[in-house]
N, C-alpha and C. Protein backbone atom coordinates (compact mmCIF):
# COMPACT_ATOMS: atom_id res chain seq x y z
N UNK A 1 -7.78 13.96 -12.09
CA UNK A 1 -7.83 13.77 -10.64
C UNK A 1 -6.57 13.05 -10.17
N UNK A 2 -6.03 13.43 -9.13
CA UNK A 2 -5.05 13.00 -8.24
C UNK A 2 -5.53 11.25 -7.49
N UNK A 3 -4.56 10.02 -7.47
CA UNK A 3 -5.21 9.19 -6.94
C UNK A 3 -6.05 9.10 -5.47
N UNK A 4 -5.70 9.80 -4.46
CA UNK A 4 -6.54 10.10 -3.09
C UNK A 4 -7.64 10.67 -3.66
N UNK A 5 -7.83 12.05 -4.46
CA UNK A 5 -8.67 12.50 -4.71
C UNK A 5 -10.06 11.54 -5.30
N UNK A 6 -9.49 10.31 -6.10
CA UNK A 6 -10.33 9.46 -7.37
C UNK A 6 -10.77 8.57 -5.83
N UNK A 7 -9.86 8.31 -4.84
CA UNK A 7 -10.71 7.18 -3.47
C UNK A 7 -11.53 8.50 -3.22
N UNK A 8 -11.52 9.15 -2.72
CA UNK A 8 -12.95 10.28 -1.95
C UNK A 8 -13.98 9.80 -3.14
N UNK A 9 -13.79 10.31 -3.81
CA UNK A 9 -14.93 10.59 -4.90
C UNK A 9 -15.42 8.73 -5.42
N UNK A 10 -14.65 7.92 -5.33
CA UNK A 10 -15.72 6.76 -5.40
C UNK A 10 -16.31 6.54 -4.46
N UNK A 11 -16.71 7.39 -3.27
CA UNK A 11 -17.76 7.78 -2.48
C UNK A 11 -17.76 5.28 -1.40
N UNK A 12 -16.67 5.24 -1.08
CA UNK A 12 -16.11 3.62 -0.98
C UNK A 12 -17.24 3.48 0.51
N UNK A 13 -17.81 2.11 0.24
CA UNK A 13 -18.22 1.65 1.72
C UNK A 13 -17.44 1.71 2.51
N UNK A 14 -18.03 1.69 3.92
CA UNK A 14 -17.21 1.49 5.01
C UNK A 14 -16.85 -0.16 4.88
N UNK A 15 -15.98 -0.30 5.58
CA UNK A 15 -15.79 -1.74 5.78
C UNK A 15 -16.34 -2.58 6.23
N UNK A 16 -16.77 -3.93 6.50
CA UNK A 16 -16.96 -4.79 7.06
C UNK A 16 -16.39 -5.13 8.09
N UNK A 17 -16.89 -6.01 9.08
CA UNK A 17 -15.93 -6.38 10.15
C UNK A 17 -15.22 -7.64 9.54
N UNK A 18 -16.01 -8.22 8.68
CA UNK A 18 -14.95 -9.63 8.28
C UNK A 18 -13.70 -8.59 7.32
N UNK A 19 -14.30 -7.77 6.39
CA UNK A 19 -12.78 -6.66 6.04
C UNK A 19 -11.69 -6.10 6.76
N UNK A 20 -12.43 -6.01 7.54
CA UNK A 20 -11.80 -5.44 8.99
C UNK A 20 -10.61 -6.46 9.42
N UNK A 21 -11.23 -7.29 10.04
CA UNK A 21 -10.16 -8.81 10.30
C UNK A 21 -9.17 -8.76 9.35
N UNK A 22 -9.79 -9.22 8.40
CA UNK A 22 -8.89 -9.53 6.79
C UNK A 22 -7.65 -8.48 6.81
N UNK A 23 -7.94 -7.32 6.91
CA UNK A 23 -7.04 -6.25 6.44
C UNK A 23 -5.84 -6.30 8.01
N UNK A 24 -6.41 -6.45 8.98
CA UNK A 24 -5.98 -6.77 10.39
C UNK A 24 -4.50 -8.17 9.93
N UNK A 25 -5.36 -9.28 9.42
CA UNK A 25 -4.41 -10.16 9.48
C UNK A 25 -3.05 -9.50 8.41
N UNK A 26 -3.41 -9.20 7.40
CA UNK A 26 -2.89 -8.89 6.45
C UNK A 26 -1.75 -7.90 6.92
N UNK A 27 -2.16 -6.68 7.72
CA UNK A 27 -1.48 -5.97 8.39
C UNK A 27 -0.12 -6.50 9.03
N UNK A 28 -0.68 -7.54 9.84
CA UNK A 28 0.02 -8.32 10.93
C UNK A 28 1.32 -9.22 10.33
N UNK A 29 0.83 -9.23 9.05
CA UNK A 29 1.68 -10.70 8.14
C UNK A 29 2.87 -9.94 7.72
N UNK A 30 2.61 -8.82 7.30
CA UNK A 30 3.37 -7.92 7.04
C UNK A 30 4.45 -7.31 7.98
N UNK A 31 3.99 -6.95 9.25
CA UNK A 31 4.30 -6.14 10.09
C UNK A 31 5.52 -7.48 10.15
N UNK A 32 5.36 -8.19 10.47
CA UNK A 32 6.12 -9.68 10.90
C UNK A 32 7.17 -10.15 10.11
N UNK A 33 6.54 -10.45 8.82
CA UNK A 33 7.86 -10.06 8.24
C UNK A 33 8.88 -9.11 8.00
N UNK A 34 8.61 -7.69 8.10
CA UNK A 34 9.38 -6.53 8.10
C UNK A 34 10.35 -6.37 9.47
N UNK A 35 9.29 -7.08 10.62
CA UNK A 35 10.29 -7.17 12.09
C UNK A 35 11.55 -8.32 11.66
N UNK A 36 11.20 -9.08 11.10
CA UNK A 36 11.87 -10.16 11.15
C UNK A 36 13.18 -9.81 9.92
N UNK A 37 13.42 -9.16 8.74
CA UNK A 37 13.44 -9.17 7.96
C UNK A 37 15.54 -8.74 8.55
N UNK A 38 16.29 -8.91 8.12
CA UNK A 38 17.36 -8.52 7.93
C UNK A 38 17.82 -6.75 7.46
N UNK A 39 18.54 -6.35 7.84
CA UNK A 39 18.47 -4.53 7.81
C UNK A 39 19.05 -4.55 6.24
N UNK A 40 18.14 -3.38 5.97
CA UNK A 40 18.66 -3.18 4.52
C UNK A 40 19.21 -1.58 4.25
N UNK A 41 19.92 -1.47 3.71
CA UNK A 41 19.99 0.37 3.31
C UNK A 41 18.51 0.71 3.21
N UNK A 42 18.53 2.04 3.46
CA UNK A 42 17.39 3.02 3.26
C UNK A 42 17.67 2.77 1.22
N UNK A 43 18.50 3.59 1.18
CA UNK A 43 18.33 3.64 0.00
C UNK A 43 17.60 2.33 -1.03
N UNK A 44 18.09 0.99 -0.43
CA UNK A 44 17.35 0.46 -1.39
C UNK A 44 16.11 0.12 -1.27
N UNK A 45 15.34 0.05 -0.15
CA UNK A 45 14.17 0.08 0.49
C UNK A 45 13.46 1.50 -0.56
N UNK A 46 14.44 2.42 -0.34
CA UNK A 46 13.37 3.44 -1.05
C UNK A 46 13.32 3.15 -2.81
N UNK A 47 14.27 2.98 -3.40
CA UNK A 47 14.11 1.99 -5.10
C UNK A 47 13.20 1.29 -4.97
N UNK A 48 13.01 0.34 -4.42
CA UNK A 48 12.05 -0.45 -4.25
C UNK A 48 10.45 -0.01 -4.10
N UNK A 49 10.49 1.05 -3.37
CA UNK A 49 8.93 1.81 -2.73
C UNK A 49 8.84 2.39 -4.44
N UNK A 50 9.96 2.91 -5.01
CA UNK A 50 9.75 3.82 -6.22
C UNK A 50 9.12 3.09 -7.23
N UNK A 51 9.96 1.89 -7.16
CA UNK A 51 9.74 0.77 -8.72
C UNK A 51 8.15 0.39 -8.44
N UNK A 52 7.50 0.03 -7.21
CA UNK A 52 6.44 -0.07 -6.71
C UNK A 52 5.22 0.98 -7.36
N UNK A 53 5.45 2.11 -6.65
CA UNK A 53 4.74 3.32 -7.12
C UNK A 53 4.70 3.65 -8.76
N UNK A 54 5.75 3.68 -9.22
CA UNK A 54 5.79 3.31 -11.02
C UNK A 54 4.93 2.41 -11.56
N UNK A 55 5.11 1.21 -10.52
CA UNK A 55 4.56 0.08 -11.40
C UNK A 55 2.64 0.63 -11.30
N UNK A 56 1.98 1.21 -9.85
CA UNK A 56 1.02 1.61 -9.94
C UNK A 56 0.12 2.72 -10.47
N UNK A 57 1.63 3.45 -10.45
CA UNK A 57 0.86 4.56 -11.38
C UNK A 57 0.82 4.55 -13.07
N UNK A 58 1.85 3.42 -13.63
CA UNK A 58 1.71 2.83 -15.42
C UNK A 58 0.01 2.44 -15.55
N UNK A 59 -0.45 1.33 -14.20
CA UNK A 59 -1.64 0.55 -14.29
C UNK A 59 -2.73 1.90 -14.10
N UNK A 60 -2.73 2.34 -12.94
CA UNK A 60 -3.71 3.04 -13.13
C UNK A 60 -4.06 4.93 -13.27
N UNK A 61 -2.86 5.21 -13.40
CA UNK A 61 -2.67 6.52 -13.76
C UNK A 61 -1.23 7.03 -12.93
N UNK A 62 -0.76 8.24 -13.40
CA UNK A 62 0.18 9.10 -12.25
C UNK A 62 -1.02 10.01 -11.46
N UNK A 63 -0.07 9.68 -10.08
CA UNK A 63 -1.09 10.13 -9.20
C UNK A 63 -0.11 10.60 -7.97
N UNK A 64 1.41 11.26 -8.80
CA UNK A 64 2.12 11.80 -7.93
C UNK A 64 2.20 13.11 -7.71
């Protein structure tokens, strides 16, 4: 199975509203630092997204 495919099929609760919040702030913390953040090349922004995705798909499968 493909990783989207393995989220459908663990059939996942809906969220909570305190999840809800949580994922909200979390969102926000993020969003904030990325506004704030100094401009970077694309390119290395995208190394970075890659080394990321590597690192998740070693842990829990390729799921590209």
């Amino acid at each position: 199975l493909n990783f989207v495919e393995s989220l459908y099929e663990a059939k996942i609760q809906p969220l909570t509203e305190s999840e809800r919040q949580k994922a909200d702030r979390i969102i926000a913390r993020g969003l904030k630092r990325a506004m704030e953040a100094p401009p970077r090349p694309a390119s290395e922004i995208w190394r970075e997204f890659e080394a990321v995705r590597a690192r998740i798909a070693a842990k829990w499968g390729n799921f590209s």
